[in-house]
Protein backbone atom coordinates (compact mmCIF):
# COMPACT_ATOMS: atom_id res chain seq x y z
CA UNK A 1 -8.83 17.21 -14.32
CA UNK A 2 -7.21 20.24 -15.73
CA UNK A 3 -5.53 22.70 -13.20
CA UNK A 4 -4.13 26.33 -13.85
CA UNK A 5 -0.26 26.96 -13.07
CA UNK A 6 0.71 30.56 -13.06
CA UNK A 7 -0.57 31.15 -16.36
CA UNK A 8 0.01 27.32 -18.03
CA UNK A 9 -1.90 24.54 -18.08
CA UNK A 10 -1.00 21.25 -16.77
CA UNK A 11 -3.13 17.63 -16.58
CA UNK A 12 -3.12 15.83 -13.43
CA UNK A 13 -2.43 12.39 -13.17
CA UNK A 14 -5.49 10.32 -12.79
CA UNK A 15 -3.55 7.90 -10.18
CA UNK A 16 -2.68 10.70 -8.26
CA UNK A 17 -6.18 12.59 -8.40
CA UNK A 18 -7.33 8.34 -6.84
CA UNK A 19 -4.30 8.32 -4.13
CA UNK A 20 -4.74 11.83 -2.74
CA UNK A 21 -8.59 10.73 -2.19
CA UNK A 22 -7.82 7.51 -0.86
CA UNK A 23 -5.50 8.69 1.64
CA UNK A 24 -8.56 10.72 3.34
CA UNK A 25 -9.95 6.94 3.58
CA UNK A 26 -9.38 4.25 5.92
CA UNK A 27 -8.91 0.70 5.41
CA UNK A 28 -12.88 -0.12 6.87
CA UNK A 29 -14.95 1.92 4.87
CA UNK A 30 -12.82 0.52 1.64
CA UNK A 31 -13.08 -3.30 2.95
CA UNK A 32 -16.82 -2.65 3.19
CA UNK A 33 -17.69 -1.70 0.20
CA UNK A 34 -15.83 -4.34 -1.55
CA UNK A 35 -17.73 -6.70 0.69
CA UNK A 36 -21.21 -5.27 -0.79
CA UNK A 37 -19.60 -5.25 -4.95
CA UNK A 38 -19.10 -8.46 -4.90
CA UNK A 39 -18.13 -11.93 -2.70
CA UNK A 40 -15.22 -11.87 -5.90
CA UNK A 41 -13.58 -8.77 -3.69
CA UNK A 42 -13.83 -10.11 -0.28
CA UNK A 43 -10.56 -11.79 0.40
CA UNK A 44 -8.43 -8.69 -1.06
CA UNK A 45 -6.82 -8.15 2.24
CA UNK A 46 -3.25 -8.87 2.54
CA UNK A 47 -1.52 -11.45 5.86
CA UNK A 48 -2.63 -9.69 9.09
CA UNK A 49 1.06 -9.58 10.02
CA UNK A 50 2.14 -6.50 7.82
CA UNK A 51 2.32 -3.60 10.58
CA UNK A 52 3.27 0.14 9.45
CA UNK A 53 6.59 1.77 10.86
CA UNK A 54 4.14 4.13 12.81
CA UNK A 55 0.51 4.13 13.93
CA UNK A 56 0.01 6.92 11.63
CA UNK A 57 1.43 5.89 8.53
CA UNK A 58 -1.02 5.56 5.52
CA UNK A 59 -0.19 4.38 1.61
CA UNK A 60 -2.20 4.56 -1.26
CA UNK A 61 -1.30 4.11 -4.97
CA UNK A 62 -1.10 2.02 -8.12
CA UNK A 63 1.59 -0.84 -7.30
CA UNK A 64 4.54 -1.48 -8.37
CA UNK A 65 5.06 -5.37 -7.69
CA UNK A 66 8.72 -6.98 -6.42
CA UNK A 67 8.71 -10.55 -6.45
CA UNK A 68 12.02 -12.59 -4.85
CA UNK A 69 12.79 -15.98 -3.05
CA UNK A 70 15.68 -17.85 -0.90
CA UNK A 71 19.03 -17.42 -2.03
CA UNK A 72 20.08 -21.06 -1.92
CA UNK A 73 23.84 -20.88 -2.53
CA UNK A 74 26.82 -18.48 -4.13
CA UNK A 75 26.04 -18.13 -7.87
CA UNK A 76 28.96 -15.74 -7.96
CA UNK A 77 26.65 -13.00 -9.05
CA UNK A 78 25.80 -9.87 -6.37
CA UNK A 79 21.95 -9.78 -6.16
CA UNK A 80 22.57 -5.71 -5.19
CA UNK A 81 22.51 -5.15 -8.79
CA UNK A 82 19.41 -6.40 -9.77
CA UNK A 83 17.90 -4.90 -6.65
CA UNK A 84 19.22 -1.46 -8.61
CA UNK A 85 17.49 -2.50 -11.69
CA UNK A 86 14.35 -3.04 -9.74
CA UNK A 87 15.03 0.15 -8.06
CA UNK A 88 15.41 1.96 -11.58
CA UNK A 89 11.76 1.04 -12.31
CA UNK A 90 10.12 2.96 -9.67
CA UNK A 91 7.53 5.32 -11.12
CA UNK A 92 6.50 8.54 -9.52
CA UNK A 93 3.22 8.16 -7.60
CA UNK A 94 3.83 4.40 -6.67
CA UNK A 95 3.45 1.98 -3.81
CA UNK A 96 6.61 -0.95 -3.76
CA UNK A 97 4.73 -4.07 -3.20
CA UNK A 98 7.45 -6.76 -2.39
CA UNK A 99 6.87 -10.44 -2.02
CA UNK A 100 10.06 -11.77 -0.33
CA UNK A 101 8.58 -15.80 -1.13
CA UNK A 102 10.17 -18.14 1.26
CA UNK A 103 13.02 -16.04 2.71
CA UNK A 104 11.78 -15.38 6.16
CA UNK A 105 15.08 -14.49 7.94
CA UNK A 106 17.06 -11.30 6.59
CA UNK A 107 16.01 -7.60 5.85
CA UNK A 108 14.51 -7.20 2.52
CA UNK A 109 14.18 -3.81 2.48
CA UNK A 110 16.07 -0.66 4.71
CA UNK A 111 16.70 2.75 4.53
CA UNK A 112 18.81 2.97 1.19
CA UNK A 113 16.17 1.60 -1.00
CA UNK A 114 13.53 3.47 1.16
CA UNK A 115 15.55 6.78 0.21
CA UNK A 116 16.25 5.84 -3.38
CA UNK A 117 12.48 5.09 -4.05
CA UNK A 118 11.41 8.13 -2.44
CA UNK A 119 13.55 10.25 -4.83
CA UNK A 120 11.94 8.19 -7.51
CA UNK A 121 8.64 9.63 -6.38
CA UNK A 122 7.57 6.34 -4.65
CA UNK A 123 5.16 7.01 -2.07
CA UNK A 124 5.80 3.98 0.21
CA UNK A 125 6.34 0.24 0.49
CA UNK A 126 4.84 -2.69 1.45
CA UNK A 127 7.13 -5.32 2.27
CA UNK A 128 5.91 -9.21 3.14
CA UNK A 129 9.32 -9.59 4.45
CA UNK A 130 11.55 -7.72 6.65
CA UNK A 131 13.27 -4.61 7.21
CA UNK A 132 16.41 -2.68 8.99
CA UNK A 133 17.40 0.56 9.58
CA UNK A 134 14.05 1.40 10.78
CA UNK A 135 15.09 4.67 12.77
CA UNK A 136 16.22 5.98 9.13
CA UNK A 137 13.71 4.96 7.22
CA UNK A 138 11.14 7.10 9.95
CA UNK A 139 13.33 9.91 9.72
CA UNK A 140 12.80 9.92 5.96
CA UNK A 141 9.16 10.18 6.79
CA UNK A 142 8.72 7.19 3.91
CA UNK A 143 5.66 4.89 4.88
CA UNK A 144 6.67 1.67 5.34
CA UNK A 145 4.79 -1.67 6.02
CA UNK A 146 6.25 -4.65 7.15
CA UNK A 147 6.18 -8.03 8.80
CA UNK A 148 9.35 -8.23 10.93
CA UNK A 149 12.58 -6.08 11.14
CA UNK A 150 16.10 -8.06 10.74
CA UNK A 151 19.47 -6.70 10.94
CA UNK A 152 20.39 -9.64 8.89
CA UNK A 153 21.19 -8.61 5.22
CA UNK A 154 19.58 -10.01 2.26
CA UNK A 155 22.72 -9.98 0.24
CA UNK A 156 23.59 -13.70 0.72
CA UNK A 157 20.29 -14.90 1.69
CA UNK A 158 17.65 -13.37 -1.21
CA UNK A 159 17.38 -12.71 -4.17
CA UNK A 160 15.00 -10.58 -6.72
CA UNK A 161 13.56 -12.81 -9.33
CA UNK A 162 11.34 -10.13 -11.40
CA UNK A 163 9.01 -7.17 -10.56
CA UNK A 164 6.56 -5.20 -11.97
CA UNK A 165 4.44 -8.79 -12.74
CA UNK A 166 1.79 -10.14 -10.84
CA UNK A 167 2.33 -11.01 -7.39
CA UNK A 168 0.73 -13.59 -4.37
CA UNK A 169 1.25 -12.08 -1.18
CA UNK A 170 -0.75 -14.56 1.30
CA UNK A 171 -3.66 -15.47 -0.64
CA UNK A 172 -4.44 -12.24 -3.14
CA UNK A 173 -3.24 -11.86 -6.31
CA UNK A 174 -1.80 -7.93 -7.10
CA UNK A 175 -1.18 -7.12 -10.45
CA UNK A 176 0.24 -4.54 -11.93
CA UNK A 177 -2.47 -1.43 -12.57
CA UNK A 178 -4.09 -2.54 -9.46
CA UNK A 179 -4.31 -0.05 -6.28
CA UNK A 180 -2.91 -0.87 -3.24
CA UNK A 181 -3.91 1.08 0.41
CA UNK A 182 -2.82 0.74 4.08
CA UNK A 183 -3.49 2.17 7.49
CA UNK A 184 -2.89 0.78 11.29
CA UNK A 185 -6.16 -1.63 10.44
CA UNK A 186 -4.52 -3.16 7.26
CA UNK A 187 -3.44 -3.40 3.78
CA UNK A 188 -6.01 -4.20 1.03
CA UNK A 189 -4.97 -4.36 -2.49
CA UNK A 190 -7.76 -2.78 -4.56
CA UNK A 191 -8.05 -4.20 -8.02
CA UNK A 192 -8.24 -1.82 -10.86
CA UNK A 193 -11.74 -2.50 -12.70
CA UNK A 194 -13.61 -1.46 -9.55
CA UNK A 195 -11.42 1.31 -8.18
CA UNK A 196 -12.93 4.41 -9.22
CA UNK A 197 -16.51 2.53 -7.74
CA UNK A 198 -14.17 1.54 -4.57
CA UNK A 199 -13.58 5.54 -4.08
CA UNK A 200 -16.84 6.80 -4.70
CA UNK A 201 -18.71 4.39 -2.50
CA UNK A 202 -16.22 4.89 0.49
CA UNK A 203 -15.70 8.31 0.43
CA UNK A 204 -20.27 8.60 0.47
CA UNK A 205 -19.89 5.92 3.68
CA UNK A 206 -17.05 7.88 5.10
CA UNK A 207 -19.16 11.60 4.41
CA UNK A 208 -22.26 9.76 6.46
CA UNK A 209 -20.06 8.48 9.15
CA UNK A 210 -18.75 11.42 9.93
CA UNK A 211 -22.63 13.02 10.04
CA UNK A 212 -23.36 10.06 12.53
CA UNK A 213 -20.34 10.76 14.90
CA UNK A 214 -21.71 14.56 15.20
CA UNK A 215 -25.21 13.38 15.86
CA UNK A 216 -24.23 10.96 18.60
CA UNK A 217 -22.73 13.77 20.20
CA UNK A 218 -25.90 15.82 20.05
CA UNK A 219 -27.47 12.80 22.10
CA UNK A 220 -29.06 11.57 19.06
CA UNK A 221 -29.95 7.85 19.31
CA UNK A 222 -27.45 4.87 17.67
CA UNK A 223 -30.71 3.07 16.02
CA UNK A 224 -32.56 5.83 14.62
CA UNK A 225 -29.02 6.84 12.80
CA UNK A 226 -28.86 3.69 11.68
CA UNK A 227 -31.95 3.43 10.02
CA UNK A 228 -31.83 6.91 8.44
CA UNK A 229 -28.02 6.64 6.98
CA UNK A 230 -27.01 2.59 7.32
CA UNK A 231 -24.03 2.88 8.55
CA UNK A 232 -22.45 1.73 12.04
């Protein structure tokens, strides 16, 4: 898509043409039609246990994988730094995906990273970990998912082993180029050789849905809107 700039010419993204029009989606209408492509999409739905900040906070975006483990003992170097040179990789337009592997104690994420990635042009974070300074990081307005918060850091307990790689969070494999998208329902990670289908399909469920709601309103009957635009 080609748009007109006082007088110049600019091309937009083609992630960010797919985010903006998955963030008028919800996490349903996506999981459905993934269901009906093919049993091969069904289990793309990340551990039940990731929770946004807020009720209302959505992501959607290509990833941008973090994967890290248990920081067994002193190896006399400070992890910050290579959480900096993970931080340094951030591309505009992206969602932080972090795997924190089998630390389950400290904060893996908080409000410094939050506001470093946002300047970065990240659009949000999905951490299967934890989190602090959760007032901050809703004051930044920065979506955020997590599974737990901790005021425990993850300086002597975690460290980053690589990122932008594939990923396993619970039992779905994210790789890099893939789409990722959450709401209050969930976060489903949306793998790149069907997305533009994905889109498409959801947004025609979500266009009929909303035709549905209007009609039941009007008194129109459940069934007879369910045989004339299957949905429900």
């Amino acid at each position: 898509m080609i748009r007109v700039i006082q007088g110049g010419y600019f091309m937009k993204n083609y992630d960010e043409e797919r985010s903006e029009r998955l963030l008028k989606l919800y996490s349903g209408a996506i999981t459905d039609i993934m269901d009906s492509i093919s049993p091969d999409y069904r289990n793309q739905t990340l551990p039940s246990d990731l929770r946004p900040l807020t009720p209302n906070m959505k992501v959607a975006g290509p990833v941008y994988t973090v994967r890290g483990n248990k920081r067994f003992y002193d190896d006399g170097q400070d992890p910050r730094y290579k959480q900096m040179d993970m931080l340094d990789g951030i591309f505009p337009g992206s969602i932080i995906v972090m795997d924190s592997g089998d630390e389950k104690s400290a904060a893996h994420w908080g409000e410094l990273m939050s506001k470093t990635s946002m300047e970065k042009g990240a659009k949000g974070a999905i951490i299967h970990g934890g989190i602090r300074d959760t007032e901050e990081i809703i004051k930044h307005e920065f979506p955020v998912f997590a599974c737990y918060h901790s005021p425990l850091t993850a300086v002597y307990r975690y460290n980053i082993i690589d990122f932008n790689n594939p990923i396993m969070i619970g039992e779905v494999k994210i790789n890099p180029g893939d789409y990722v998208f959450g709401d209050i329902d969930g976060v489903i990670c949306i793998p790149k050789e069907i997305i533009d289908v994905v889109i498409n399909q959801a947004e025609i469920v979500k266009d009929k849905e909303d035709i549905v709601r209007d009609e039941l309103s009007a008194g129109k009957n459940i069934r007879d809107l369910f045989e004339k635009y299957k949905v429900f």
